[in-house]
C-alpha atoms as a PDB file:
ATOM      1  CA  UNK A   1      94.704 104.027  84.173  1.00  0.00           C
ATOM      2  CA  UNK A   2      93.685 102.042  87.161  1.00  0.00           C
ATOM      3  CA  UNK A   3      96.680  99.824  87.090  1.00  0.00           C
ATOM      4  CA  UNK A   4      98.780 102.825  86.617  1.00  0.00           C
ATOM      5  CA  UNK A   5      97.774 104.783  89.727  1.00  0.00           C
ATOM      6  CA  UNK A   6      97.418 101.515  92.369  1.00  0.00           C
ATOM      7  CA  UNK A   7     101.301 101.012  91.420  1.00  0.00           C
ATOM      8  CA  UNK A   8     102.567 105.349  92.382  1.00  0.00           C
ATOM      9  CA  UNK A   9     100.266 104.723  94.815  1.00  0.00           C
ATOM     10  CA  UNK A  10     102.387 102.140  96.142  1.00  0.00           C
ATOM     11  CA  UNK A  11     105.141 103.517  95.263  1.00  0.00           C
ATOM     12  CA  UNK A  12     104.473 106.570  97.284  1.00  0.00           C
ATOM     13  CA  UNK A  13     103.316 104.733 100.294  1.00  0.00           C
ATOM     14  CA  UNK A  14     106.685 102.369 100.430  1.00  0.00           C
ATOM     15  CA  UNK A  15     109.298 105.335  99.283  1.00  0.00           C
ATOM     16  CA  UNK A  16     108.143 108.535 101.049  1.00  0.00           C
ATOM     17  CA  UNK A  17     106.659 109.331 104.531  1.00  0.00           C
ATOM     18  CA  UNK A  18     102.851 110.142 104.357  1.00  0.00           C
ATOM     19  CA  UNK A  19     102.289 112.572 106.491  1.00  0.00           C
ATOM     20  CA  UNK A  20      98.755 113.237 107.939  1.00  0.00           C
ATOM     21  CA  UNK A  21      99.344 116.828 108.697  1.00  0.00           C
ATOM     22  CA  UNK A  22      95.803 116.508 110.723  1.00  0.00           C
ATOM     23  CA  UNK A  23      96.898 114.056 113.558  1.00  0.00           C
ATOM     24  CA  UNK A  24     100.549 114.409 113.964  1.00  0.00           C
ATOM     25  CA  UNK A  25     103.752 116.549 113.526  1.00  0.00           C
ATOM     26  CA  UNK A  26     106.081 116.783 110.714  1.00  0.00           C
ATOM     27  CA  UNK A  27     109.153 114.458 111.058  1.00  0.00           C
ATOM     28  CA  UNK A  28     111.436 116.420 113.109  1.00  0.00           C
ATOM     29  CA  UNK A  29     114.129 116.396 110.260  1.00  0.00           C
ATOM     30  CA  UNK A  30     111.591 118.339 107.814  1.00  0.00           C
ATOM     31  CA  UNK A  31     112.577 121.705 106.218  1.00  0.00           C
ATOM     32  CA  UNK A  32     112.276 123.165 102.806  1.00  0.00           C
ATOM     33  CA  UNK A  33     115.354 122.363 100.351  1.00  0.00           C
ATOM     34  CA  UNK A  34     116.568 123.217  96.716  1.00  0.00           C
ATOM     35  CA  UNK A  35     116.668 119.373  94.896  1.00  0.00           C
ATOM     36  CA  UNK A  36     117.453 120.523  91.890  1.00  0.00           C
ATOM     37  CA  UNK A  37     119.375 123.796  91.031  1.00  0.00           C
ATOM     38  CA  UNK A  38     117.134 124.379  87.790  1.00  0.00           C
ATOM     39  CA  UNK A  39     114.024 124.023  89.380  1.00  0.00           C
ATOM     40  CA  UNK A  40     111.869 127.226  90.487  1.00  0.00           C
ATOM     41  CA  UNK A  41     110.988 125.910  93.934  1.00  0.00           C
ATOM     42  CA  UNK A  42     112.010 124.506  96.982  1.00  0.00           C
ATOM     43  CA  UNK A  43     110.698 120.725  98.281  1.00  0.00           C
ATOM     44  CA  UNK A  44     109.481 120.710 101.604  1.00  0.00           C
ATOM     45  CA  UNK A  45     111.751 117.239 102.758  1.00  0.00           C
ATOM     46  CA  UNK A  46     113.202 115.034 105.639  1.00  0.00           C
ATOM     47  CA  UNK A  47     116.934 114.168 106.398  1.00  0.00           C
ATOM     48  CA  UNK A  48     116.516 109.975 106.199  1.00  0.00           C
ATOM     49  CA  UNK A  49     117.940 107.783 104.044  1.00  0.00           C
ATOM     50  CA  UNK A  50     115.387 105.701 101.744  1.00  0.00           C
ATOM     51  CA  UNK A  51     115.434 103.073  98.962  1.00  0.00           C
ATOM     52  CA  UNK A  52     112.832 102.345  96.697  1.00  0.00           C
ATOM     53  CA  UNK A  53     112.131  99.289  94.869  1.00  0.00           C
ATOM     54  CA  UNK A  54     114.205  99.569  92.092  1.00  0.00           C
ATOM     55  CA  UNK A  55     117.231 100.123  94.588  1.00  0.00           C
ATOM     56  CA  UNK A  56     117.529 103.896  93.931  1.00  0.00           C
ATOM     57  CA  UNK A  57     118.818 106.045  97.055  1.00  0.00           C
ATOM     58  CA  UNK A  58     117.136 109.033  98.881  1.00  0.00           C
ATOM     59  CA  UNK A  59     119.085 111.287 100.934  1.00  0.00           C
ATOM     60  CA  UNK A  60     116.296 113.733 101.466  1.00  0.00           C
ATOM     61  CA  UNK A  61     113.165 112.310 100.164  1.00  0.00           C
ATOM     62  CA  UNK A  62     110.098 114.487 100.288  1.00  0.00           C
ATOM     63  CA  UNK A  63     107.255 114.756 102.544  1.00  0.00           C
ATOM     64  CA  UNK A  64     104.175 113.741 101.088  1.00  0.00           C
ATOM     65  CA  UNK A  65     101.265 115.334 103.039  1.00  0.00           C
ATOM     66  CA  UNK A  66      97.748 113.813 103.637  1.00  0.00           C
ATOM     67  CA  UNK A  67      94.565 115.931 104.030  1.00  0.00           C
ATOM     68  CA  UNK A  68      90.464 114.871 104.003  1.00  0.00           C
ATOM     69  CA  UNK A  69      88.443 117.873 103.181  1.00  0.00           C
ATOM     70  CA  UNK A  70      85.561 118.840 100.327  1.00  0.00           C
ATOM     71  CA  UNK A  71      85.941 120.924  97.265  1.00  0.00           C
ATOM     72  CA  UNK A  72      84.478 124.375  97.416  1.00  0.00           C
ATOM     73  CA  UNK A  73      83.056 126.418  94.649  1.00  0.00           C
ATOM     74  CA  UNK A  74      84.695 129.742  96.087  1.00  0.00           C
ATOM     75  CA  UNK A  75      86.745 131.415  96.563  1.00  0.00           C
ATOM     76  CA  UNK A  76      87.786 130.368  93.170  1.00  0.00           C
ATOM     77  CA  UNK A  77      87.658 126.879  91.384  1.00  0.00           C
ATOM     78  CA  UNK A  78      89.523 126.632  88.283  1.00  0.00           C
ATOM     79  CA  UNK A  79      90.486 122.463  88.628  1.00  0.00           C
ATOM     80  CA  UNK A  80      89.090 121.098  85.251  1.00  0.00           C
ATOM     81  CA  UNK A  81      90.818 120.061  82.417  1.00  0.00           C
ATOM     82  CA  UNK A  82      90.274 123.758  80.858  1.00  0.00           C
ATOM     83  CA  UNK A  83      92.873 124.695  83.577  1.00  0.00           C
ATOM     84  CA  UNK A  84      93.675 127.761  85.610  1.00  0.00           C
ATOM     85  CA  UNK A  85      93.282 130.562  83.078  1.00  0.00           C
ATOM     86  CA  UNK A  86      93.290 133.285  85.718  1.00  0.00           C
ATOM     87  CA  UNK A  87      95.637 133.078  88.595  1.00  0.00           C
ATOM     88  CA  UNK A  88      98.934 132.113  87.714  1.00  0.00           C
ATOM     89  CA  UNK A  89     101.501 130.647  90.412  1.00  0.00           C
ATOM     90  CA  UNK A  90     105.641 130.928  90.010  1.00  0.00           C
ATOM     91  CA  UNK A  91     105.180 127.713  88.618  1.00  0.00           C
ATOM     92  CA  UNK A  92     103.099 128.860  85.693  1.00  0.00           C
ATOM     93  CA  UNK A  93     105.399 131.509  84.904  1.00  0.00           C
ATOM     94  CA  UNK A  94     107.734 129.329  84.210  1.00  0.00           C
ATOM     95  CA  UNK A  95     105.970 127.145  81.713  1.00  0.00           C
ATOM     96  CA  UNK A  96     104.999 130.436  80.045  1.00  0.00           C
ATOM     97  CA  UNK A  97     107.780 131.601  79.206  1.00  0.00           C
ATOM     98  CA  UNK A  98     108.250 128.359  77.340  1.00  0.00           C
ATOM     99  CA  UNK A  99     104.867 128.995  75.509  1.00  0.00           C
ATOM    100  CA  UNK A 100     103.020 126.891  77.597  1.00  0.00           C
ATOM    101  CA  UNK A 101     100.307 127.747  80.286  1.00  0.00           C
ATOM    102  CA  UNK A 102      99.389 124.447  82.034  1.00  0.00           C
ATOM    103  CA  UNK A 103      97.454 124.795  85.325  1.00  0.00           C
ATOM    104  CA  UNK A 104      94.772 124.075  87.703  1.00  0.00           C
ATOM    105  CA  UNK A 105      93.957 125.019  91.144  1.00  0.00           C
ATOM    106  CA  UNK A 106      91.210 125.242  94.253  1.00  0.00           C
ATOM    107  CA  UNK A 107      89.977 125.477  97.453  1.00  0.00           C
ATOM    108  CA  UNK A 108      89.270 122.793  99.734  1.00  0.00           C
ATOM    109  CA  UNK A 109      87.499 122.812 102.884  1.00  0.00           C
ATOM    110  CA  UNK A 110      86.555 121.164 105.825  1.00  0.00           C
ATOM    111  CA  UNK A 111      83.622 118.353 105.562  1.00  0.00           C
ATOM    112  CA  UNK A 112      81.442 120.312 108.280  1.00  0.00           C
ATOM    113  CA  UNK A 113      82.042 123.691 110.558  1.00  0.00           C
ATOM    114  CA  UNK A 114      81.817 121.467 113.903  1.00  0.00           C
ATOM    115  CA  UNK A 115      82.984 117.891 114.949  1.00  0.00           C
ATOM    116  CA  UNK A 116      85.797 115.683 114.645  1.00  0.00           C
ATOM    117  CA  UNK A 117      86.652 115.898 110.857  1.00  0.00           C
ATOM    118  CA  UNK A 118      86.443 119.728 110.812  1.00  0.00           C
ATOM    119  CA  UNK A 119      88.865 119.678 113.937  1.00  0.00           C
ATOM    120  CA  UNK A 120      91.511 117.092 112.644  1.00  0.00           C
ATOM    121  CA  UNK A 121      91.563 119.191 108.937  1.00  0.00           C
ATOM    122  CA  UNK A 122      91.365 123.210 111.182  1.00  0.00           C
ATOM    123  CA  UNK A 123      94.919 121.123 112.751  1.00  0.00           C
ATOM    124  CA  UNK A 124      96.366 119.940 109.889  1.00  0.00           C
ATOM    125  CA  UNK A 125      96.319 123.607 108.155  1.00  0.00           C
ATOM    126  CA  UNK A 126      97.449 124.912 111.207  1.00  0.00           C
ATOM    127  CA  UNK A 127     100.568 122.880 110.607  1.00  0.00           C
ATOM    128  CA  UNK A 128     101.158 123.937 107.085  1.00  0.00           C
ATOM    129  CA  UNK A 129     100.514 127.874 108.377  1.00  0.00           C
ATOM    130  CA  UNK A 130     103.241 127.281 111.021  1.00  0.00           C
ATOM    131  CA  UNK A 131     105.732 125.471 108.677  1.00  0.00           C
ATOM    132  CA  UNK A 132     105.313 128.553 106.407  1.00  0.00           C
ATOM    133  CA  UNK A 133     105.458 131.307 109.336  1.00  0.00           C
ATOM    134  CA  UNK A 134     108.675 129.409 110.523  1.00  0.00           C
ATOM    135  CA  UNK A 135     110.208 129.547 107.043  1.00  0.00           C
ATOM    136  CA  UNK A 136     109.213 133.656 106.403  1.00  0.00           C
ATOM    137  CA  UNK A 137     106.633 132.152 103.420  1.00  0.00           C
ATOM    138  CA  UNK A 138     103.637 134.199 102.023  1.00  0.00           C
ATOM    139  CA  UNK A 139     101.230 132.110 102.644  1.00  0.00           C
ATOM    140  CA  UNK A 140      97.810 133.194 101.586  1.00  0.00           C
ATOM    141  CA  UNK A 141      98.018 131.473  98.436  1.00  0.00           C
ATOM    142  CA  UNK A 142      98.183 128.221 100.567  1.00  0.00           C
ATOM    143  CA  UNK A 143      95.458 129.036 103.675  1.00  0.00           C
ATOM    144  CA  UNK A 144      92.970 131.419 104.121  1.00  0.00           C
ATOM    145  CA  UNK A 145      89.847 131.786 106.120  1.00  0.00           C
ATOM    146  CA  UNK A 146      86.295 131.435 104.866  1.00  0.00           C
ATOM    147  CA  UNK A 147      84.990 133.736 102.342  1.00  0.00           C
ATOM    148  CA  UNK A 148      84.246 137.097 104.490  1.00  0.00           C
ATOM    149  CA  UNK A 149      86.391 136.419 107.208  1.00  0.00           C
ATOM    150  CA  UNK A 150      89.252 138.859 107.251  1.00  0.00           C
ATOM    151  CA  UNK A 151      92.798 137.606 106.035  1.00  0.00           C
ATOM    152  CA  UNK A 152      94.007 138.746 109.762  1.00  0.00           C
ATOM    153  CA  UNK A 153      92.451 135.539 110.761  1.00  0.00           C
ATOM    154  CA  UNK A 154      95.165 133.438 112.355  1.00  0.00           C
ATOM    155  CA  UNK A 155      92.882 129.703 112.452  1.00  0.00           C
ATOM    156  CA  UNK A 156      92.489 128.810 108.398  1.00  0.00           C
ATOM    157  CA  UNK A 157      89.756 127.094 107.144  1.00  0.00           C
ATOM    158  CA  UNK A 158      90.417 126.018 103.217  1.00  0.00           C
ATOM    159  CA  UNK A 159      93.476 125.051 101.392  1.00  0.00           C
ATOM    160  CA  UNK A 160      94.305 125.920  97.950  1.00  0.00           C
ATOM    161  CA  UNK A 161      96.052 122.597  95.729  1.00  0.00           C
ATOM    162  CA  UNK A 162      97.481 123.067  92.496  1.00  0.00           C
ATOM    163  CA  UNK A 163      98.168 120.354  89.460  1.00  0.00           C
ATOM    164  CA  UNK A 164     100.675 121.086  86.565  1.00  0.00           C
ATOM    165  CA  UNK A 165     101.728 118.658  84.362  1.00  0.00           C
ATOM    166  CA  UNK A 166     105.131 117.246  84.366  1.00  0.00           C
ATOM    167  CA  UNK A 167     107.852 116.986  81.620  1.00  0.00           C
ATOM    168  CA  UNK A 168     106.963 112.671  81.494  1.00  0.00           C
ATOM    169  CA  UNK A 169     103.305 113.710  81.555  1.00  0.00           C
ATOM    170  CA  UNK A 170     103.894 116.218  78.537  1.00  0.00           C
ATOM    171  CA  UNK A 171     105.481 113.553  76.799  1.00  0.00           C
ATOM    172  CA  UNK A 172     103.372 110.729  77.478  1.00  0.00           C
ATOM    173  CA  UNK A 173     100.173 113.310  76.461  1.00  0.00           C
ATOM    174  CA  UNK A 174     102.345 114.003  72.837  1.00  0.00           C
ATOM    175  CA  UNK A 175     102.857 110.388  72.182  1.00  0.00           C
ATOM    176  CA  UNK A 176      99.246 109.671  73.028  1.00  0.00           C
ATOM    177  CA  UNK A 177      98.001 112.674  71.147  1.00  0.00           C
ATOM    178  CA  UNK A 178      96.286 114.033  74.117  1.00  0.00           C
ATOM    179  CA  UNK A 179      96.121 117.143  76.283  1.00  0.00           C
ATOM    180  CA  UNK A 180      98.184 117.451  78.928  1.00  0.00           C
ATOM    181  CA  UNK A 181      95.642 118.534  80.922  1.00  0.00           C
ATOM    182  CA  UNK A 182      93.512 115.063  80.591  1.00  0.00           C
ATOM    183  CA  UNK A 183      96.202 113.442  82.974  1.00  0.00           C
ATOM    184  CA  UNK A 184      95.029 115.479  86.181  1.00  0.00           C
ATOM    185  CA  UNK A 185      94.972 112.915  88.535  1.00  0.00           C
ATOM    186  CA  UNK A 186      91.765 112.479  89.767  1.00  0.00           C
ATOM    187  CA  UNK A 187      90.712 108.814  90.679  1.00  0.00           C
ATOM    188  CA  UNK A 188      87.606 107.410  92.628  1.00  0.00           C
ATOM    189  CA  UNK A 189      87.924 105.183  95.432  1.00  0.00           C
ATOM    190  CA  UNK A 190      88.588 101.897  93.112  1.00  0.00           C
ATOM    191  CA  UNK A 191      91.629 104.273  91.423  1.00  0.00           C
ATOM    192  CA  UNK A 192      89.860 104.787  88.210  1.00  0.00           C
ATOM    193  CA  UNK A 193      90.800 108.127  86.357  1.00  0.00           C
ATOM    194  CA  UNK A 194      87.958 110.694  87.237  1.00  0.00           C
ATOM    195  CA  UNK A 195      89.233 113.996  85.581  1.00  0.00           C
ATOM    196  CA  UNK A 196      86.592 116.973  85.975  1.00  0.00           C
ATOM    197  CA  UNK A 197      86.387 118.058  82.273  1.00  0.00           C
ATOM    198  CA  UNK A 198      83.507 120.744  83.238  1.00  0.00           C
ATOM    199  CA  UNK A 199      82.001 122.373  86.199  1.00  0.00           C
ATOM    200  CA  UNK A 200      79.197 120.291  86.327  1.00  0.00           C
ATOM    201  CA  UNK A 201      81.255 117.122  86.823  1.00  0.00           C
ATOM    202  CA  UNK A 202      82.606 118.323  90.274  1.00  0.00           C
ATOM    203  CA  UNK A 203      80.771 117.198  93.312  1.00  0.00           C
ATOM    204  CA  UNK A 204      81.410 120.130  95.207  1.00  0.00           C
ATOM    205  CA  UNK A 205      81.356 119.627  98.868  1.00  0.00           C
ATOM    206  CA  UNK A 206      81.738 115.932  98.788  1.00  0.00           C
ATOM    207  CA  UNK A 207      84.640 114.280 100.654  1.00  0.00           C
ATOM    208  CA  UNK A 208      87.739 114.068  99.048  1.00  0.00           C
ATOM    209  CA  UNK A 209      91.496 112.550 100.261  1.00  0.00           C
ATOM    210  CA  UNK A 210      94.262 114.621  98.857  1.00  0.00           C
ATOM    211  CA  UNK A 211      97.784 113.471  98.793  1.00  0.00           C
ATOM    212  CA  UNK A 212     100.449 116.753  97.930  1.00  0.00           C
ATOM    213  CA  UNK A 213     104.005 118.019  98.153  1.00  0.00           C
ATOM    214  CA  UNK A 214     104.734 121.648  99.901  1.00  0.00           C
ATOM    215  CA  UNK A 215     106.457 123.885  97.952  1.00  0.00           C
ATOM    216  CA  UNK A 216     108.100 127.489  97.843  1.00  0.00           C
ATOM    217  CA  UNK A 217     109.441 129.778  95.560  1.00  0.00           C
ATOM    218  CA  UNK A 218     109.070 133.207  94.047  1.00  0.00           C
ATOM    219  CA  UNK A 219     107.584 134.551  90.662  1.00  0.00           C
ATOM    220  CA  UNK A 220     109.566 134.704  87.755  1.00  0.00           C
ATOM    221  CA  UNK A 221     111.832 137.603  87.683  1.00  0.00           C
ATOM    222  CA  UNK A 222     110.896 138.878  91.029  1.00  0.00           C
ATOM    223  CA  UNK A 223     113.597 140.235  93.507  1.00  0.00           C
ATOM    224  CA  UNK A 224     115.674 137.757  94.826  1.00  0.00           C
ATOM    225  CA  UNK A 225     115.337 139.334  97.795  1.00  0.00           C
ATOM    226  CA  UNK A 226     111.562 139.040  98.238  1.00  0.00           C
ATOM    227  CA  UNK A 227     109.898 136.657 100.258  1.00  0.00           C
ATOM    228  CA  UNK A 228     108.543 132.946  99.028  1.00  0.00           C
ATOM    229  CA  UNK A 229     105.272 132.116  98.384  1.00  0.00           C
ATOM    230  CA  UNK A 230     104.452 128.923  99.841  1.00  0.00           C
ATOM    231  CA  UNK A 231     101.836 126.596  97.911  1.00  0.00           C
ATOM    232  CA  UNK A 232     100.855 122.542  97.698  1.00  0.00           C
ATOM    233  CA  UNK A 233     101.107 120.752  94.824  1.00  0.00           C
ATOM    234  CA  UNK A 234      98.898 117.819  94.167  1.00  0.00           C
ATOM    235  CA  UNK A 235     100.229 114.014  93.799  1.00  0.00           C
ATOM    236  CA  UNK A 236      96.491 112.624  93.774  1.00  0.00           C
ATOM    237  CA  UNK A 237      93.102 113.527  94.662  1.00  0.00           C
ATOM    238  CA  UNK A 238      90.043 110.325  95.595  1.00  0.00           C
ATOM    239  CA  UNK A 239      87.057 110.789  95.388  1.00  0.00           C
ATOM    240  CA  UNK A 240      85.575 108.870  98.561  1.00  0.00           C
END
C-alpha cells in the first residue's frame, strides 16, 4: 500500500491547500459549506478555483489541515482496527442506521508542555477553537484541555481525530474480503501501511504528523435548530 498512499499523498499536496494551522492563518476565503446535499456535514473550504491532474474542476476545494503532535492514552483512545465502540459522532449515526458502526477516534497532544513544538501545536488549536467559536460550533469534541483542567479553559491542549471508512473503502474492503477497518490509514515515514490492530501496537506519546479535514454537523435526528458539533476527520496519520 506504499505506492498507493505516496500517489493521494500527491494528490493532496498538488489539488488542495495544506494548511499548517500551527504557523499561519486560514486562507482568507475559508468557511464551512454543504458539498453535497446528502451528506450529514459541512466541509470546512476555500473560494479558489483548482484543477487536478486528471483535469477535474474545484470551485471550493477543501482545506486540508496539518498538525505535529503525540498520541495520548487519555482521555480516551479507541483508534485500532476494533474501532470506536463507545462514543459515537453524527457521523456514526449515520452509518448505523444503515447497520453499520465503523469508527475510530483519539486524542492527540503536544510533543512536550514547554518549547517551540508545544507552542506552534497550543497555536494551531487555537485556530481550529476560533474557526469553531466564529461559526457557533460545539466544540469540545474537537479541543479540550488536559485531563483535570476544567472545560472553562479557553488555551486547548489535545485534539480529538476521527477515521471512518468511506463508501470506495467499503467496497474495495468487500472485494478484498477484508474489514473495513484494516484500511485506517496509518503509514510510517517511508508510507508503508502501519494500522494499530491492538493497544499495544500504539507508541503512545511518540511524534506523529496528521493531515485532516474540519467538519460540522449535528446528530442524527437532533433539532434542526441545535447547534453543530465541530470535529476533524483524518486523511492520514505518519508515524515520524
Amino acid at each position: 500500500m506504499q505506492s498507493d498512499n505516496a500517489n493521494c499523498r500527491r494528490f493532496h499536496e498538488e489539488t488542495f491547500t495544506i494548511w499548517k494551522a500551527g504557523l499561519t492563518d486560514p486562507p482568507s476565503t475559508a468557511k464551512f459549506i454543504t458539498c453535497v446535499d446528502a451528506q450529514p456535514a459541512r466541509l470546512y473550504c476555500e473560494h479558489r478555483p483548482s484543477v487536478d491532474s486528471k483535469g477535474v474542476s474545484f470551485d471550493k476545494p477543501a482545506i486540508i489541515v496539518e498538525l505535529t503532535g503525540s498520541l495520548r492514552r487519555e482521555p480516551g483512545f479507541y483508534f485500532t482496527t476494533d474501532g470506536d465502540k463507545h462514543e459515537p459522532g453524527f457521523e456514526v449515526e449515520a452509518r448505523e442506521e444503515a447497520g453499520h458502526r465503523w469508527h475510530t477516534s483519539c486524542w492527540l497532544g503536544p510533543l512536550a508542555e514547554k518549547g517551540l513544538e508545544a507552542s506552534v501545536w497550543r497555536q494551531g488549536l487555537r485556530r481550529l477553537l476560533a474557526i469553531g467559536t466564529k461559526d457557533g460550533c460545539i466544540t469540545s469534541e474537537l479541543v479540550q484541555p488536559e485531563p483535570g483542567q476544567p472545560r472553562t479553559v479557553t488555551d486547548p491542549d489535545l485534539l480529538q481525530i476521527y477515521w471512518s471508512p468511506s463508501s470506495i473503502v467499503q467496497a474495495a474492503a468487500k472485494g478484498s474480503c477484508k474489514s473495513p477497518m484494516s484500511y485506517m490509514p496509518v503509514y510510517d515515514m517511508d508510507d508503508n501501511h502501519r494500522p494499530f490492530k491492538r493497544l499495544k501496537d500504539v507508541p503512545f506519546g511518540s511524534r506523529v504528523r496528521v493531515r485532516m479535514q474540519l467538519v460540522s454537523g449535528r446528530p442524527v435526528g437532533s433539532d434542526e435548530t441545535g447547534r453543530e458539533i465541530m470535529a476533524a476527520s483524518l486523511l492520514s496519520m505518519h508515524l515520524l
